[in-house]
C-alpha atoms as a PDB file:
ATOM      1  CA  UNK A   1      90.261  78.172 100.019  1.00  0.00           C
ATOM      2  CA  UNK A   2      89.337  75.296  97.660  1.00  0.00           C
ATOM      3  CA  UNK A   3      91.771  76.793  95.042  1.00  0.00           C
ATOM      4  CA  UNK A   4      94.118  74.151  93.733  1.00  0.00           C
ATOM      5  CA  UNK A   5      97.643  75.961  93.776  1.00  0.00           C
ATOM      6  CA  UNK A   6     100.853  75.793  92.035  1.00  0.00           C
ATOM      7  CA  UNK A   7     103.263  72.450  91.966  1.00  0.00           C
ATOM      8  CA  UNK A   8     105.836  73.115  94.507  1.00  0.00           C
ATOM      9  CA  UNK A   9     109.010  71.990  95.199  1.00  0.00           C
ATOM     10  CA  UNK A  10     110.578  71.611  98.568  1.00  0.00           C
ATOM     11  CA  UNK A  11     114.456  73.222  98.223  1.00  0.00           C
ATOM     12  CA  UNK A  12     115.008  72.310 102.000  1.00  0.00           C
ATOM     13  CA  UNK A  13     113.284  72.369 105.035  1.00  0.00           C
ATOM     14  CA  UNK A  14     112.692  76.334 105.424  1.00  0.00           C
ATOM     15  CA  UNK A  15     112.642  77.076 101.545  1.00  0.00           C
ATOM     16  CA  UNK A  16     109.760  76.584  98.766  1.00  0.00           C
ATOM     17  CA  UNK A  17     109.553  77.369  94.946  1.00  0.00           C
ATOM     18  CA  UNK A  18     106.890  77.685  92.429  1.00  0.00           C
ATOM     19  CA  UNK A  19     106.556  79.129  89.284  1.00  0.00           C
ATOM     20  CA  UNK A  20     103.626  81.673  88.828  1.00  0.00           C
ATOM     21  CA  UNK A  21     102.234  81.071  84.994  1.00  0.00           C
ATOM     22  CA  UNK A  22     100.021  84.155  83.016  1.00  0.00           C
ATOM     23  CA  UNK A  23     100.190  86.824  81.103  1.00  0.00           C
ATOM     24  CA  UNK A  24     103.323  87.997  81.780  1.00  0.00           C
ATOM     25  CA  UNK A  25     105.261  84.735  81.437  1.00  0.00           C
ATOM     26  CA  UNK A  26     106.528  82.478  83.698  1.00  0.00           C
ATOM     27  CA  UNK A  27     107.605  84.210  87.018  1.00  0.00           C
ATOM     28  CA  UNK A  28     109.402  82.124  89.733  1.00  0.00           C
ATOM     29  CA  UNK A  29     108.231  82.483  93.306  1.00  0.00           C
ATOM     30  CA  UNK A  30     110.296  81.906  96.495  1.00  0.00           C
ATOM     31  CA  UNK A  31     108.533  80.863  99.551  1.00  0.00           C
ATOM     32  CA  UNK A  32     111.101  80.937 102.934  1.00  0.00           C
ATOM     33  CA  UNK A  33     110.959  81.003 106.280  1.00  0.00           C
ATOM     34  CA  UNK A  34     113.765  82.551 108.822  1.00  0.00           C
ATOM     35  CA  UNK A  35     114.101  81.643 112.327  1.00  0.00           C
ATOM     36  CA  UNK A  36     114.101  84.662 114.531  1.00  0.00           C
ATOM     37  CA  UNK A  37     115.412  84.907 117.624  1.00  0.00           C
ATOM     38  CA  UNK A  38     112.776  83.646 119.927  1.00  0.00           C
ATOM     39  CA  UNK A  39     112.865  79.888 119.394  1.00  0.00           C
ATOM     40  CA  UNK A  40     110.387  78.301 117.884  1.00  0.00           C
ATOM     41  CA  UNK A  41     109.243  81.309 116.218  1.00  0.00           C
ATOM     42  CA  UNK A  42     109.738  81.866 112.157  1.00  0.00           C
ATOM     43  CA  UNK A  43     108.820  84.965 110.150  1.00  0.00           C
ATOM     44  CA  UNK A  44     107.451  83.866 106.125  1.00  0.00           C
ATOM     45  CA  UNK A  45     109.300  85.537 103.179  1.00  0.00           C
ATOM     46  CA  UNK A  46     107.985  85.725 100.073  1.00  0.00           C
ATOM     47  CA  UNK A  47     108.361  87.259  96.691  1.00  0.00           C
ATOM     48  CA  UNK A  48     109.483  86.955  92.757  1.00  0.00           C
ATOM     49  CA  UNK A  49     113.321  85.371  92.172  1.00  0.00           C
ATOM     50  CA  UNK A  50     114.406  87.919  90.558  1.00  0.00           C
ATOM     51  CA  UNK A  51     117.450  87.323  87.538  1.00  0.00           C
ATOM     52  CA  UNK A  52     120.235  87.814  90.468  1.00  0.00           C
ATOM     53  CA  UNK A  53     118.785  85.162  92.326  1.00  0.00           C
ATOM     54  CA  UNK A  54     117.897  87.669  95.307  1.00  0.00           C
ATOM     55  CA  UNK A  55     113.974  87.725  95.963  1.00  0.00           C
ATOM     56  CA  UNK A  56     112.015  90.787  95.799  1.00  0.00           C
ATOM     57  CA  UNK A  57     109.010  91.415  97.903  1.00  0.00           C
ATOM     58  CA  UNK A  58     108.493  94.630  96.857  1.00  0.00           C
ATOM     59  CA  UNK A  59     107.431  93.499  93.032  1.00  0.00           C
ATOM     60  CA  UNK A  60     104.760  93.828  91.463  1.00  0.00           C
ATOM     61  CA  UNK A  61     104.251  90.992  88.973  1.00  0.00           C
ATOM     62  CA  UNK A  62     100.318  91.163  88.679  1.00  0.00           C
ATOM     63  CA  UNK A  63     100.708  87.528  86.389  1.00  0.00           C
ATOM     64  CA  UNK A  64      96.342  87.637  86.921  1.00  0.00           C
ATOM     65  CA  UNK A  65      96.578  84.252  88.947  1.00  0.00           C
ATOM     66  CA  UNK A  66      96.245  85.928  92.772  1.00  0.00           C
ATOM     67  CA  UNK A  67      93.820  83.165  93.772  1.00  0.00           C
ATOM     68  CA  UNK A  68      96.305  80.192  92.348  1.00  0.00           C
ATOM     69  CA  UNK A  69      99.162  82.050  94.253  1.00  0.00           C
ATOM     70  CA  UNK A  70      97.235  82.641  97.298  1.00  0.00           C
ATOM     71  CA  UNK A  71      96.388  78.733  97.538  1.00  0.00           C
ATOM     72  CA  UNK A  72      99.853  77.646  97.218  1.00  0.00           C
ATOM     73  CA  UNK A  73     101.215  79.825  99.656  1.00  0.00           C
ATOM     74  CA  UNK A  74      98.834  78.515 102.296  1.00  0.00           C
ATOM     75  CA  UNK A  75      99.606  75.033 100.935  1.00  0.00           C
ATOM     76  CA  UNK A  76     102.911  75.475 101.941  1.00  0.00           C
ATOM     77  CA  UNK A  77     102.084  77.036 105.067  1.00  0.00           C
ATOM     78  CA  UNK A  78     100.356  73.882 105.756  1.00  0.00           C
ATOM     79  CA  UNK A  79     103.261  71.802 105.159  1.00  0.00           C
ATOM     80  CA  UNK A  80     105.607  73.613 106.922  1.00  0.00           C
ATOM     81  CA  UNK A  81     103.616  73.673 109.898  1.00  0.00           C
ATOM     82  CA  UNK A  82     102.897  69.700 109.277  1.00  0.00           C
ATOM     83  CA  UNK A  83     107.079  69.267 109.200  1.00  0.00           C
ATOM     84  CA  UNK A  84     107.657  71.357 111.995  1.00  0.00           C
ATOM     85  CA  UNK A  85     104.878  71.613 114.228  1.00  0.00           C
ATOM     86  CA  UNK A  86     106.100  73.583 117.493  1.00  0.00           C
ATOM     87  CA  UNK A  87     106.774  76.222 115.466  1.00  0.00           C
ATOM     88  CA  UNK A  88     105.233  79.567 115.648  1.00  0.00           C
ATOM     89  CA  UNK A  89     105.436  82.873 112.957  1.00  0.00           C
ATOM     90  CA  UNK A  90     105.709  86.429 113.711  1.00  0.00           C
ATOM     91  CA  UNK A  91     103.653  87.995 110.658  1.00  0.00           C
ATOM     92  CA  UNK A  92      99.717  88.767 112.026  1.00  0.00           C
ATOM     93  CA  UNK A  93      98.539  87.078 109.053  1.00  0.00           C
ATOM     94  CA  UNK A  94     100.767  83.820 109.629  1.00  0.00           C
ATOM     95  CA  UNK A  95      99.815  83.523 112.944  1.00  0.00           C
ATOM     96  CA  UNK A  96      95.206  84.313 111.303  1.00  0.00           C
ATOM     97  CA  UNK A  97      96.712  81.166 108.434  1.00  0.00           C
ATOM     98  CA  UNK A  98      98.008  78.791 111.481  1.00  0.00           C
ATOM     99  CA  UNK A  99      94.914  79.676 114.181  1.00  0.00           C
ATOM    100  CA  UNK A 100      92.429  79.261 110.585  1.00  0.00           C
ATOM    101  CA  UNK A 101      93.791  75.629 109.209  1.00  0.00           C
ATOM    102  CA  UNK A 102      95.551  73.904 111.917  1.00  0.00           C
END
């Protein structure tokens, strides 16, 4: 994907924000990832920050810019997985993302 994303910024080493712009507004994005119990492996969160500051992955913001969003999640996979490389994920499509640009 040749899709320039979204500016992101780095919270800490597990934990990403953006800020989806569109139709609807400005809608801030959370990108995180969780250590599971199997070391080295992480499962990806990701949804709107909602007003409580809780994320929601269940939303459906439909802000038109899919493609832009799409491009700066892998972005960020990429970085993560360029900070931490011995790490693994437990989502199928994590594990496609890593196998397809690493």
């Amino acid at each position: 994907m040749n899709k320039k994303g979204y500016n992101v910024i780095r919270k800490t080493t597990t934990r990403y924000e953006f800020v989806s712009i569109g139709p609807k507004g400005q809608i801030k994005k959370r990108i995180e990832f969780t250590p599971l119990k199997k070391r080295n492996y992480y499962n990806i969160g990701f949804g709107d920050v909602l007003q409580n500051g809780q994320v929601s992955d269940t939303v459906y913001s439909n802000n038109q810019d899919i493609v832009k969003v799409l491009s700066t999640v892998i972005e960020v996979i990429k970085d993560f997985l360029n900070n931490i490389r011995q790490q693994k994920f437990s989502s199928p499509a994590a594990r496609l993302t890593e196998q397809i640009f690493m």
